[in-house]
PDB file of N, CA and C in Angstrom:
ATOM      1  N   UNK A   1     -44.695  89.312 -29.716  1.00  0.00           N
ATOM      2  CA  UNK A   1     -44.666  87.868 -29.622  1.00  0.00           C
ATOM      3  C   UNK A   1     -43.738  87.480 -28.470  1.00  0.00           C
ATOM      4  N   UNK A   2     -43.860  86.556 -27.489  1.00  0.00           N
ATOM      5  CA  UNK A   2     -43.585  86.171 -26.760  1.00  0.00           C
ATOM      6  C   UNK A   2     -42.917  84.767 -26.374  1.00  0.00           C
ATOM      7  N   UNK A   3     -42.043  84.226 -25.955  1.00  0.00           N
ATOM      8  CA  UNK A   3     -41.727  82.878 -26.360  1.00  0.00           C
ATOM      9  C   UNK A   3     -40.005  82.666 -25.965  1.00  0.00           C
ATOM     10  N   UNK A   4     -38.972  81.680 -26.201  1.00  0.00           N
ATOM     11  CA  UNK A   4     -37.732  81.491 -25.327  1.00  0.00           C
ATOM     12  C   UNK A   4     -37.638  81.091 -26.699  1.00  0.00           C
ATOM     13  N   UNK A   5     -35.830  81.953 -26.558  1.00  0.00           N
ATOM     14  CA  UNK A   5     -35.191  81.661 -28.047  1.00  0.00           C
ATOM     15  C   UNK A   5     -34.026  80.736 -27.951  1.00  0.00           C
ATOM     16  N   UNK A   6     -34.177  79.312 -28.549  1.00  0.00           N
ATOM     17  CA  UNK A   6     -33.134  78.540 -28.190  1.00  0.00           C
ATOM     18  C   UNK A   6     -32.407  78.093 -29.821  1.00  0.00           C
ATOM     19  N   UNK A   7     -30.857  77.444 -29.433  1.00  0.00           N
ATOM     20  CA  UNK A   7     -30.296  77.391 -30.801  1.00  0.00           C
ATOM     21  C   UNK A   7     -30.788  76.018 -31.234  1.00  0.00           C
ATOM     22  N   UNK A   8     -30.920  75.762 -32.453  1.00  0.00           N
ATOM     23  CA  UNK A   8     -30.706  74.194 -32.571  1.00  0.00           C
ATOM     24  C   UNK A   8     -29.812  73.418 -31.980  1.00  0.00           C
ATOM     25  N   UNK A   9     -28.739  73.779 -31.994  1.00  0.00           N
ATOM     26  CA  UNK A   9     -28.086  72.644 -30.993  1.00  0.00           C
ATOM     27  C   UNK A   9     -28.653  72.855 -29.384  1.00  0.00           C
ATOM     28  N   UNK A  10     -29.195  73.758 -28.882  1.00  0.00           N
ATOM     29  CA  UNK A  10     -29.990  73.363 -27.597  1.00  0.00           C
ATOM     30  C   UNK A  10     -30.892  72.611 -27.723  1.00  0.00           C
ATOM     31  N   UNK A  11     -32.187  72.870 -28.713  1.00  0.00           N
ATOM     32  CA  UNK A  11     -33.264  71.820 -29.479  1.00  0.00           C
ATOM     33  C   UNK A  11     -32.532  70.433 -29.340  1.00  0.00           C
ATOM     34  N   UNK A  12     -31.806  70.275 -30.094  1.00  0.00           N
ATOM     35  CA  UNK A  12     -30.962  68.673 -30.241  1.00  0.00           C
ATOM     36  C   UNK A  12     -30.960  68.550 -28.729  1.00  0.00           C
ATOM     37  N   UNK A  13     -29.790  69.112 -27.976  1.00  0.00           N
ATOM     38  CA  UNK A  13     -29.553  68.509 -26.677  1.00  0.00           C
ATOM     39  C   UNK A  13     -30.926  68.304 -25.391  1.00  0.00           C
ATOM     40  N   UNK A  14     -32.162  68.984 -25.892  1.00  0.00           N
ATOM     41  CA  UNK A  14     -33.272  68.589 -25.562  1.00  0.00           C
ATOM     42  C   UNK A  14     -33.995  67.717 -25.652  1.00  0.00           C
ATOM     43  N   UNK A  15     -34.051  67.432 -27.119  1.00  0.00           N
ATOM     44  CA  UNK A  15     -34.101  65.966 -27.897  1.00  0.00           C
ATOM     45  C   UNK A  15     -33.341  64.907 -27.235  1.00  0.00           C
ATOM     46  N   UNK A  16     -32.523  65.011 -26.628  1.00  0.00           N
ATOM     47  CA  UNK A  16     -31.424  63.819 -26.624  1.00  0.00           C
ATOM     48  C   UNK A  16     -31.628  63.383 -25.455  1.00  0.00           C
ATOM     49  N   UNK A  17     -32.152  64.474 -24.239  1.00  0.00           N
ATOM     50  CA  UNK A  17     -32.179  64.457 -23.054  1.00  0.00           C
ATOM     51  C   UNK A  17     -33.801  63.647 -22.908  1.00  0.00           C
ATOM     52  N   UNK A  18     -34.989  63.829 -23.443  1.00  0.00           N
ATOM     53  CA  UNK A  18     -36.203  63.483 -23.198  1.00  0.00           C
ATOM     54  C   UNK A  18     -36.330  62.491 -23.989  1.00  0.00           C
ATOM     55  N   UNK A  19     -35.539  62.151 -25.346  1.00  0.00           N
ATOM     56  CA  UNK A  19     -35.533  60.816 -26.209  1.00  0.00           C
ATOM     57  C   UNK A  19     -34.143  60.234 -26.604  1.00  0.00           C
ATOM     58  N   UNK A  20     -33.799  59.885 -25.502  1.00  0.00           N
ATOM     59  CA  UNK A  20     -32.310  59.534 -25.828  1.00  0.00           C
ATOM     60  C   UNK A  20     -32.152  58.389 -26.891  1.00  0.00           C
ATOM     61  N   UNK A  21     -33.275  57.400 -27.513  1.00  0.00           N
ATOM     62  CA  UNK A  21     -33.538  56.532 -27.566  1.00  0.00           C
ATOM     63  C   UNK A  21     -34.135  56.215 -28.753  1.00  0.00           C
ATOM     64  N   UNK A  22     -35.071  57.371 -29.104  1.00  0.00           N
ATOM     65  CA  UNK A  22     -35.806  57.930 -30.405  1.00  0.00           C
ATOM     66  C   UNK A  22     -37.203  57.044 -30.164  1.00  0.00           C
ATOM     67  N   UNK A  23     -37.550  56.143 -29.189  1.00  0.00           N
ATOM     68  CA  UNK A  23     -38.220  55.300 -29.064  1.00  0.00           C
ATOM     69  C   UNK A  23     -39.885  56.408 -29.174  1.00  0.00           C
ATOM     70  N   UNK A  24     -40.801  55.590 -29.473  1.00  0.00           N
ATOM     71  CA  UNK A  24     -42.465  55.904 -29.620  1.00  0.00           C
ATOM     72  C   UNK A  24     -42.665  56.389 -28.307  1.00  0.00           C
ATOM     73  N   UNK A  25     -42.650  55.948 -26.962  1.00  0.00           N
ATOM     74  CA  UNK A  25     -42.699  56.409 -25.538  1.00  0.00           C
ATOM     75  C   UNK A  25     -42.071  57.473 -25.165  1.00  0.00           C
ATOM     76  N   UNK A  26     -40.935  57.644 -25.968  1.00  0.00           N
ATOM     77  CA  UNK A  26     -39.877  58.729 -25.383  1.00  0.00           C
ATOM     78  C   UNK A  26     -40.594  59.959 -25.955  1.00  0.00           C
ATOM     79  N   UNK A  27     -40.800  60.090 -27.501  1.00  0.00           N
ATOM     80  CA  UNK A  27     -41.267  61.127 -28.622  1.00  0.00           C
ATOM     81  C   UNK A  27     -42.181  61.506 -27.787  1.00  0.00           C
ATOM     82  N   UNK A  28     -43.054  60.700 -27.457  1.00  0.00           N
ATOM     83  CA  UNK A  28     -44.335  61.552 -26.875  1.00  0.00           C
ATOM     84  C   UNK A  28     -44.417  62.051 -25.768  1.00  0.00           C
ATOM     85  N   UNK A  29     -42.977  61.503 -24.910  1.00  0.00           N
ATOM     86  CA  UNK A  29     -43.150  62.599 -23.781  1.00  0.00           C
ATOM     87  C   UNK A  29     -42.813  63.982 -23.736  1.00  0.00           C
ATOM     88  N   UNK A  30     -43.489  64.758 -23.132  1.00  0.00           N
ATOM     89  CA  UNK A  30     -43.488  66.200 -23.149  1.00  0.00           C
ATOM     90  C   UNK A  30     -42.357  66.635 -22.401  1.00  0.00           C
ATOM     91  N   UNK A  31     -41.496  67.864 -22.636  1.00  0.00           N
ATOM     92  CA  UNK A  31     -40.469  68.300 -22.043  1.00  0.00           C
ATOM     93  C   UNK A  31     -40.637  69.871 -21.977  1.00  0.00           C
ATOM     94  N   UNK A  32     -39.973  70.204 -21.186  1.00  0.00           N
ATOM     95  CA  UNK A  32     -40.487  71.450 -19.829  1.00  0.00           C
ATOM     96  C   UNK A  32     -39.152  72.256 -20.117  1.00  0.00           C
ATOM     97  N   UNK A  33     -39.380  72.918 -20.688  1.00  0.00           N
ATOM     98  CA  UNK A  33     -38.045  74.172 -20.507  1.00  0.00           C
ATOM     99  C   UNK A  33     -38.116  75.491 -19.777  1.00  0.00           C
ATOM    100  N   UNK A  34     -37.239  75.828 -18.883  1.00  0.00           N
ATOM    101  CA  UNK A  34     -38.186  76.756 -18.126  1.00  0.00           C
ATOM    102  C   UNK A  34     -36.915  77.450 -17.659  1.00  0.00           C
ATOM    103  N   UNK A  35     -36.575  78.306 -17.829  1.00  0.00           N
ATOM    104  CA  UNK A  35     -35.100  79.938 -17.311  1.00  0.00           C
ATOM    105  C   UNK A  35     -34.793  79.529 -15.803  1.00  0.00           C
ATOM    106  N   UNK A  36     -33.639  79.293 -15.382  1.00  0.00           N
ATOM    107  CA  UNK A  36     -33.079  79.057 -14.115  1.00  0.00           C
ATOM    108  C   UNK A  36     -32.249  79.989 -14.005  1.00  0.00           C
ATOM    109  N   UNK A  37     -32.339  80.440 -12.490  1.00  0.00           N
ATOM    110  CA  UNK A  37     -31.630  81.410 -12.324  1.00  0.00           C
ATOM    111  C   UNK A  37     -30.293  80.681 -11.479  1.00  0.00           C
ATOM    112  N   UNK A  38     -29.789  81.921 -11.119  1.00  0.00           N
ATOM    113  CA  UNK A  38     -28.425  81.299  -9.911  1.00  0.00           C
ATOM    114  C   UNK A  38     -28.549  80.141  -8.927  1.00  0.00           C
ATOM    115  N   UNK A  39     -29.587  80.330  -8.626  1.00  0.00           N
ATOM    116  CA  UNK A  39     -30.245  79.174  -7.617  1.00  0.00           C
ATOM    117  C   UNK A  39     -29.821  77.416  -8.478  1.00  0.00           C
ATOM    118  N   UNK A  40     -30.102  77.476  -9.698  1.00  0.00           N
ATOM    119  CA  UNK A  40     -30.148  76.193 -10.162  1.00  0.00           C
ATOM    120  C   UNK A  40     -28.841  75.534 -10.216  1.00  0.00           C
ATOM    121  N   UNK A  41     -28.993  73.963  -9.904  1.00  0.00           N
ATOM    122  CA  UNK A  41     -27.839  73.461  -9.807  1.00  0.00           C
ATOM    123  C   UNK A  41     -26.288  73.823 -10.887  1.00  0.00           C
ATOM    124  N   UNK A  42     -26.732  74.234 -12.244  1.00  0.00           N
ATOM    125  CA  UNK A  42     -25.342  74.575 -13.355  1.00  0.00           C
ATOM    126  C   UNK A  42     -25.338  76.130 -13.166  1.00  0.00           C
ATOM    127  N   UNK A  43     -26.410  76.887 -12.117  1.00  0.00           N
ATOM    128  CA  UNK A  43     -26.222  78.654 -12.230  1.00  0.00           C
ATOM    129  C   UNK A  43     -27.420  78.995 -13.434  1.00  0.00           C
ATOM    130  N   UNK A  44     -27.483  80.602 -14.073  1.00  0.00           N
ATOM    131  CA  UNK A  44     -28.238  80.534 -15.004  1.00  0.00           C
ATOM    132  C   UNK A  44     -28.520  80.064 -16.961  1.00  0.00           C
ATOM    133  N   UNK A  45     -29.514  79.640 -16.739  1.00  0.00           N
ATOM    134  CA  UNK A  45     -30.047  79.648 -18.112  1.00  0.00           C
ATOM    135  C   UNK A  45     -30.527  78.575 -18.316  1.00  0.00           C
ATOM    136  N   UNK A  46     -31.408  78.271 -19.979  1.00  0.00           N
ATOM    137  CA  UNK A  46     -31.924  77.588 -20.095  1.00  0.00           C
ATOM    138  C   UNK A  46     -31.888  76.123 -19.587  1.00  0.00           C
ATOM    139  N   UNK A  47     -33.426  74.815 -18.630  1.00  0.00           N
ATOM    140  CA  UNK A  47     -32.870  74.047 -18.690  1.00  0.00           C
ATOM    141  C   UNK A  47     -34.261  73.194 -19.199  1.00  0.00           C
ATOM    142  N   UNK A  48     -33.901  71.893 -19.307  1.00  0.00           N
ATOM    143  CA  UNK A  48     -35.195  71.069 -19.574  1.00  0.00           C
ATOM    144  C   UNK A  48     -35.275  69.866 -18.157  1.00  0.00           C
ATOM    145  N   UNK A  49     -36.586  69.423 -18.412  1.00  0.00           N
ATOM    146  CA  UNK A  49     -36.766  68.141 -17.795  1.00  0.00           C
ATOM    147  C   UNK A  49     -37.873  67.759 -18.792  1.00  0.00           C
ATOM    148  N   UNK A  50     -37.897  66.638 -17.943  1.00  0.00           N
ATOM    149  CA  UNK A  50     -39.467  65.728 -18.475  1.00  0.00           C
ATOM    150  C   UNK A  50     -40.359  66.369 -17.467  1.00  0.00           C
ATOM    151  N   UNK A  51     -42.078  66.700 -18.179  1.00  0.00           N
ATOM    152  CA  UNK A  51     -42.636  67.892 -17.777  1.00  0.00           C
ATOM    153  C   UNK A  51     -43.411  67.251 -16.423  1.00  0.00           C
ATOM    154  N   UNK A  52     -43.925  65.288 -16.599  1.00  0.00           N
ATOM    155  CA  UNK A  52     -44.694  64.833 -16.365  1.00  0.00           C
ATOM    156  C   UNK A  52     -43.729  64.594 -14.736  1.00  0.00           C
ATOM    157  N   UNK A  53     -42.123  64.992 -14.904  1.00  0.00           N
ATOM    158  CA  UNK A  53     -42.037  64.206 -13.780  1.00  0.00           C
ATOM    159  C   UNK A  53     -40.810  65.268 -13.177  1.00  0.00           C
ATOM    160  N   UNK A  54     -40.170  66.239 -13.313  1.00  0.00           N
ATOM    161  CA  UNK A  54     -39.712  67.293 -13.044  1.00  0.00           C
ATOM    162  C   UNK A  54     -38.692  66.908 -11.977  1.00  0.00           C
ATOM    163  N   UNK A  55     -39.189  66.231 -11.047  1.00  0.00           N
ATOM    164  CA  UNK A  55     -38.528  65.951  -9.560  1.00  0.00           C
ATOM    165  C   UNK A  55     -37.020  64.946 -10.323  1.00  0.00           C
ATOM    166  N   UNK A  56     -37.102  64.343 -11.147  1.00  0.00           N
ATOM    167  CA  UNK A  56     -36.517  63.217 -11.916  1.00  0.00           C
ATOM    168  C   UNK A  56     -35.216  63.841 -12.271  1.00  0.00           C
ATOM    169  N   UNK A  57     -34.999  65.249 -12.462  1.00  0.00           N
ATOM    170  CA  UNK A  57     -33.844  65.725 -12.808  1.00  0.00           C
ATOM    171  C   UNK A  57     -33.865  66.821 -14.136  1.00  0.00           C
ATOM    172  N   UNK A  58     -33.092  67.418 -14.098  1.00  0.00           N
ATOM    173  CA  UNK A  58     -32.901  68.638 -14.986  1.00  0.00           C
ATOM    174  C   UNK A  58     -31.453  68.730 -16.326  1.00  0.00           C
ATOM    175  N   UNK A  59     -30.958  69.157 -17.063  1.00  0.00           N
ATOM    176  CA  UNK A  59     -30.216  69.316 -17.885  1.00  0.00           C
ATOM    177  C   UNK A  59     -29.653  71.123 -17.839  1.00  0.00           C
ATOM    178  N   UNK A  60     -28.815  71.736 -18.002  1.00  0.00           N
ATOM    179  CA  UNK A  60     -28.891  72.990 -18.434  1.00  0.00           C
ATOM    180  C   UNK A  60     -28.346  72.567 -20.209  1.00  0.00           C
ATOM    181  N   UNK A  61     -29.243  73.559 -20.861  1.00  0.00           N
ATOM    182  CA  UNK A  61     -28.955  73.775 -22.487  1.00  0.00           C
ATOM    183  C   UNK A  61     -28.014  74.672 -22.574  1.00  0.00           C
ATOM    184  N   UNK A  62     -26.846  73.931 -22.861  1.00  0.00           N
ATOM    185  CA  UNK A  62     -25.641  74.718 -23.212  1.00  0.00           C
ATOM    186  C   UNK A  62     -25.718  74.657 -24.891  1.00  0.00           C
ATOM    187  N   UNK A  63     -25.918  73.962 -25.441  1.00  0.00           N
ATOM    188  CA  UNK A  63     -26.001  73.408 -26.657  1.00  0.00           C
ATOM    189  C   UNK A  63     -24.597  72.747 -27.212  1.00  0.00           C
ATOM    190  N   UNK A  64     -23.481  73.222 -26.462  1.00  0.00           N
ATOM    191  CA  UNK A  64     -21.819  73.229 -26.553  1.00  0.00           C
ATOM    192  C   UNK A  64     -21.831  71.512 -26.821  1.00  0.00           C
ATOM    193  N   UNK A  65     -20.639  71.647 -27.830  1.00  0.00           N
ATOM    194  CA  UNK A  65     -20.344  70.350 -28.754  1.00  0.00           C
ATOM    195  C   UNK A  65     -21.778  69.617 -29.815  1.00  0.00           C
ATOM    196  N   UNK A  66     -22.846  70.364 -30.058  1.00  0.00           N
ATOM    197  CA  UNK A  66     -23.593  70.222 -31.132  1.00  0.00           C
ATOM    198  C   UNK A  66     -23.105  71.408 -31.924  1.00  0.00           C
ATOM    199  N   UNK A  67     -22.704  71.838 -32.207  1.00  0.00           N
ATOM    200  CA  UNK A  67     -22.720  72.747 -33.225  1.00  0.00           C
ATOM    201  C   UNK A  67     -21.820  72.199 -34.867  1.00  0.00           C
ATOM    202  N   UNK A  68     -20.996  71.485 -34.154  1.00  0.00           N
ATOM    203  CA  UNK A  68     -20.084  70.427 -35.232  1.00  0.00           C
ATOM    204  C   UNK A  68     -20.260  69.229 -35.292  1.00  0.00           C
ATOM    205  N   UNK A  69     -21.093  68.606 -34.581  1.00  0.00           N
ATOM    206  CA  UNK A  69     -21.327  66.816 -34.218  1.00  0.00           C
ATOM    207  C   UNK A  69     -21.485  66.755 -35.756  1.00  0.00           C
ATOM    208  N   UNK A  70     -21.487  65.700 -35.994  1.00  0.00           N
ATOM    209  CA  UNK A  70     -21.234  64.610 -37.300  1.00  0.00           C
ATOM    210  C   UNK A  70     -21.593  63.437 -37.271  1.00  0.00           C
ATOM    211  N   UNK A  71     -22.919  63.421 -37.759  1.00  0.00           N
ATOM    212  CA  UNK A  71     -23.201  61.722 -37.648  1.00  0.00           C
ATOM    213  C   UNK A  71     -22.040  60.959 -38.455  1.00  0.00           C
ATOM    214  N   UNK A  72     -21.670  59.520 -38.117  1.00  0.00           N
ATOM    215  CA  UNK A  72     -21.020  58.891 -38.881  1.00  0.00           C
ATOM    216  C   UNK A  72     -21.747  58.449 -40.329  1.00  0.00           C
ATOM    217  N   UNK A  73     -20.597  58.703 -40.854  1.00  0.00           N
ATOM    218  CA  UNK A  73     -21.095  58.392 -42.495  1.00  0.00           C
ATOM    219  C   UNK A  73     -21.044  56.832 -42.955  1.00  0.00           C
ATOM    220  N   UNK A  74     -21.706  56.609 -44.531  1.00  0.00           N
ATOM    221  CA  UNK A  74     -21.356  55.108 -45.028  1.00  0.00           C
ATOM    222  C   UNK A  74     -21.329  55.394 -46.226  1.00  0.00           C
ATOM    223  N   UNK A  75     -21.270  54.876 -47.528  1.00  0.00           N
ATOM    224  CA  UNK A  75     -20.952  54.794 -49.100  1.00  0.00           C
ATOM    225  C   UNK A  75     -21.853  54.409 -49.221  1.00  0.00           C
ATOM    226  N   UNK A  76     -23.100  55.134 -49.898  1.00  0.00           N
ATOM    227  CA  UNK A  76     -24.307  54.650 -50.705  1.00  0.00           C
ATOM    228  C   UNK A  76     -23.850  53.277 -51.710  1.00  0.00           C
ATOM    229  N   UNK A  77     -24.090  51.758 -51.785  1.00  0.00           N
ATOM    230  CA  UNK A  77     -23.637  50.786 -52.442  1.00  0.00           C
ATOM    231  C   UNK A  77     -23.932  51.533 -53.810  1.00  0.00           C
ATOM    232  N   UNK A  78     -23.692  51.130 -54.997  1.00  0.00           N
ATOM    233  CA  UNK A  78     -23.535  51.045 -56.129  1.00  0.00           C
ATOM    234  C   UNK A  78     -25.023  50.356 -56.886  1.00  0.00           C
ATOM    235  N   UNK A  79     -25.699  49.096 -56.438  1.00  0.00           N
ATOM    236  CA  UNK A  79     -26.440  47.876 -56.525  1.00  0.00           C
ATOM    237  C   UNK A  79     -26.553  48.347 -58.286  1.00  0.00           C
ATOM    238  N   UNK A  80     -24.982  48.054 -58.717  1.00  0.00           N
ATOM    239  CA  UNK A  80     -24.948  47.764 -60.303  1.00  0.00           C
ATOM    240  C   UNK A  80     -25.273  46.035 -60.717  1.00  0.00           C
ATOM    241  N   UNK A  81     -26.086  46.517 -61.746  1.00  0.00           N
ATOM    242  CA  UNK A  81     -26.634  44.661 -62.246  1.00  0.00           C
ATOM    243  C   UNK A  81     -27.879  44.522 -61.975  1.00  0.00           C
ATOM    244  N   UNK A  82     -28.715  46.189 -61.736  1.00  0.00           N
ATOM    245  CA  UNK A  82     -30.304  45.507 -61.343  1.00  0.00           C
ATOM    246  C   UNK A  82     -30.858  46.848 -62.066  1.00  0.00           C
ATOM    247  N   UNK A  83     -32.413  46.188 -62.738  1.00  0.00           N
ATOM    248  CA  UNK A  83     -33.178  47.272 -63.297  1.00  0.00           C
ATOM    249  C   UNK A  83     -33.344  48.833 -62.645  1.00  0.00           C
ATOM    250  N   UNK A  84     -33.247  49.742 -63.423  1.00  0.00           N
ATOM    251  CA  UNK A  84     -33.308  51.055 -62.377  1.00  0.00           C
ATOM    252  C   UNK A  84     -34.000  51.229 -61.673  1.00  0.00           C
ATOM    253  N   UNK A  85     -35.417  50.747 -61.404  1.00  0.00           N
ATOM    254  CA  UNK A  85     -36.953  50.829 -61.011  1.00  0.00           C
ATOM    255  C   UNK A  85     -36.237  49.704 -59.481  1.00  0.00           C
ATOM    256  N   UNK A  86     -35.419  48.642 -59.747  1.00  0.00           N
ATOM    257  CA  UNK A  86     -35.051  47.737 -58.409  1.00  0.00           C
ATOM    258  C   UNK A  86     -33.437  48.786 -57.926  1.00  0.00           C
ATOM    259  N   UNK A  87     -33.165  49.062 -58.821  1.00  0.00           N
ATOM    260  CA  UNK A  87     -31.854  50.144 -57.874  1.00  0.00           C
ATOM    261  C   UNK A  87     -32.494  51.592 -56.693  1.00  0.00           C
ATOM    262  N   UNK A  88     -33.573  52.069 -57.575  1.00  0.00           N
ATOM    263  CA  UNK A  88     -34.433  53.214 -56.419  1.00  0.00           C
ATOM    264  C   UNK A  88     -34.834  52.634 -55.400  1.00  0.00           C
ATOM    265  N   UNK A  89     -35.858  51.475 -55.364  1.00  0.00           N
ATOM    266  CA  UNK A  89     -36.154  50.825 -54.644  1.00  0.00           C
ATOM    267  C   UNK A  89     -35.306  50.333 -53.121  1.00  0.00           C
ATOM    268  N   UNK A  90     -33.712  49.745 -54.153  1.00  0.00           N
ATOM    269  CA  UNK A  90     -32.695  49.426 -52.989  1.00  0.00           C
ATOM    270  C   UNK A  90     -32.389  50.706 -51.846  1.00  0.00           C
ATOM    271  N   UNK A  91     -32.275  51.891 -52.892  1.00  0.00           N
ATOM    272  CA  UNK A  91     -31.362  53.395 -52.565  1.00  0.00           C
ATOM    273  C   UNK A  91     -31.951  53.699 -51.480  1.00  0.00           C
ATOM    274  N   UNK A  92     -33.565  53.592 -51.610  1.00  0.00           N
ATOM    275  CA  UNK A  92     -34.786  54.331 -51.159  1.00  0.00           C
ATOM    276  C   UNK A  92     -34.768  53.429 -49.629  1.00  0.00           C
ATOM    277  N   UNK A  93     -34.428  52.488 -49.583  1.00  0.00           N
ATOM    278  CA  UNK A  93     -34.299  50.899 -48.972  1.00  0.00           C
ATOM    279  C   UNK A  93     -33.037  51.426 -47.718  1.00  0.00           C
ATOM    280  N   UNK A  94     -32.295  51.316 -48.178  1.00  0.00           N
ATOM    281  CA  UNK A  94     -30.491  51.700 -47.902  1.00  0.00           C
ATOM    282  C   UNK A  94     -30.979  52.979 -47.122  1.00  0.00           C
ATOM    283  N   UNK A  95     -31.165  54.161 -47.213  1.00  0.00           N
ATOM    284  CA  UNK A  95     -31.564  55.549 -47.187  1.00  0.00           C
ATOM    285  C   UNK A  95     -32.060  55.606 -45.992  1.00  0.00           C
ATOM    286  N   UNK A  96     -33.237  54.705 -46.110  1.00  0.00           N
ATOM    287  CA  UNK A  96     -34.216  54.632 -43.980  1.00  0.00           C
ATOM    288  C   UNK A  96     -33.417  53.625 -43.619  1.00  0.00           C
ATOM    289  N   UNK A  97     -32.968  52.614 -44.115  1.00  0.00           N
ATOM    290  CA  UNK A  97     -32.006  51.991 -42.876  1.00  0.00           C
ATOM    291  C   UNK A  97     -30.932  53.070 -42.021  1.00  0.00           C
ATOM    292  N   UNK A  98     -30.048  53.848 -42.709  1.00  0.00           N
ATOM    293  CA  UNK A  98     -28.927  54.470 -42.611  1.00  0.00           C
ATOM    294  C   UNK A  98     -29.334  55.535 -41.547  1.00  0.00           C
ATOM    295  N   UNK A  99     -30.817  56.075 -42.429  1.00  0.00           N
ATOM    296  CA  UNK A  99     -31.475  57.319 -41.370  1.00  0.00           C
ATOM    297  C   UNK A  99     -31.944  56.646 -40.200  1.00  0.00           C
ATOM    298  N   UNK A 100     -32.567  55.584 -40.221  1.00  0.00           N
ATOM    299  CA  UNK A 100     -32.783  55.245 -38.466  1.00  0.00           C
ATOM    300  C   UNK A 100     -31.775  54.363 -37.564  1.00  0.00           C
ATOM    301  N   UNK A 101     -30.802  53.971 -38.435  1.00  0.00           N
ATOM    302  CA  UNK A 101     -29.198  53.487 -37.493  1.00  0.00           C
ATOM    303  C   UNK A 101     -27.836  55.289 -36.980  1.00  0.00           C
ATOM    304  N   UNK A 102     -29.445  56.106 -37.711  1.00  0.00           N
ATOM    305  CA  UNK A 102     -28.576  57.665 -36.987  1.00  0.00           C
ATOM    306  C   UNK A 102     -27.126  58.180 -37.670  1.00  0.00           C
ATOM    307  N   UNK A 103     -27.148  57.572 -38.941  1.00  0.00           N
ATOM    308  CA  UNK A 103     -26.073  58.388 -39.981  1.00  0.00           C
ATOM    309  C   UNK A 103     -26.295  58.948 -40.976  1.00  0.00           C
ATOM    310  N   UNK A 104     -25.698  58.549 -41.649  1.00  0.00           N
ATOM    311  CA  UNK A 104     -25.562  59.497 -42.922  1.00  0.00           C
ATOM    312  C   UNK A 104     -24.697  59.200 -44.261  1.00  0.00           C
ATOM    313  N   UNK A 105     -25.175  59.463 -45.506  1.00  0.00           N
ATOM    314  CA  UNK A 105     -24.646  58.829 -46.703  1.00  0.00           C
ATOM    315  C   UNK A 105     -23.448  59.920 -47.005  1.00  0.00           C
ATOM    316  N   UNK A 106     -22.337  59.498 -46.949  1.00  0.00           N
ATOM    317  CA  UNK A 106     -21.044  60.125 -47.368  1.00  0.00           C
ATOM    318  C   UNK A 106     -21.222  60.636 -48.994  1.00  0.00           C
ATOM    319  N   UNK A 107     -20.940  59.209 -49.413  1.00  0.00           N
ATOM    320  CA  UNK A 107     -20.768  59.805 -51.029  1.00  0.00           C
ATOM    321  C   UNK A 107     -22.009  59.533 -52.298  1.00  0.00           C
ATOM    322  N   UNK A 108     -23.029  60.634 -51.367  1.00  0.00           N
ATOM    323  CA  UNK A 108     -24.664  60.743 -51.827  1.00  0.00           C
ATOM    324  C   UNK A 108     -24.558  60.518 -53.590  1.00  0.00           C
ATOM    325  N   UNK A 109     -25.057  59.891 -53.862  1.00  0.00           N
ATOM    326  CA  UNK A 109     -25.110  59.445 -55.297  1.00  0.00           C
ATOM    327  C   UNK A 109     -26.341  60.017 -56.263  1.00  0.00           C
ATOM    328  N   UNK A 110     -26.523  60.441 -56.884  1.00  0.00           N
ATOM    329  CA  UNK A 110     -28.098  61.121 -57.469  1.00  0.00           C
ATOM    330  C   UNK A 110     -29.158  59.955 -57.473  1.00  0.00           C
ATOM    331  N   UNK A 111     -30.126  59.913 -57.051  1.00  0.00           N
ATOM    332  CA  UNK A 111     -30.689  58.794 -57.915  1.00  0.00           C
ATOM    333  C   UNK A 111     -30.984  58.811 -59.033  1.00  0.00           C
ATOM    334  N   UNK A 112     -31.257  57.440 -59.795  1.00  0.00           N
ATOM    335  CA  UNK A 112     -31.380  56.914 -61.105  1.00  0.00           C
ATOM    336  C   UNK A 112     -32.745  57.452 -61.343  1.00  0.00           C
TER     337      UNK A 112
END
């Protein structure tokens, strides 16, 4: 099998580089990873561009400082005083807000 072995935190910093934005336009653009040698502007190893437009600029995948990143966290609310069937609802509610403002629930609560 044949193929380029990269870490997740290179993945991420690939991600970040072709969708900085998370936007519908960005996702679908295609990105180009391709082995640079000495010649390339950071020296060797992995780098990306955008595939459609290459001339536009390059990244090298270090992956360095993803390996510990930490989205910022928030306190799942409580929403005590409402039927359990309207508390999932909120959680479930709360949950994709949090995931597409790019954090994360600190003190994850089970659901009801």
């Amino acid at each position: 099998m044949s193929g380029v072995v990269i870490t997740g935190a290179q993945l991420r910093e690939a991600l970040e580089f072709i969708a900085p934005d998370n936007t519908e336009e960005q996702m679908a653009q295609e990105a180009l990873i391709e082995l640079g040698d000495a010649s390339y502007h950071s020296g060797p190893g992995l780098y990306v561009c955008d595939a459609e437009y290459p001339e536009e600029g390059s990244i090298l995948l270090t992956g360095e400082g993803y390996e510990t990143h930490k989205r910022p966290a928030v306190a799942l609310p409580a929403f005590t005083g409402y039927q359990d069937h309207v508390v999932r609802e909120l959680q479930a509610a709360f949950r994709q807000a949090v995931e597409q403002a790019g954090m994360t629930i600190a003190d994850d609560l089970p659901d009801i």
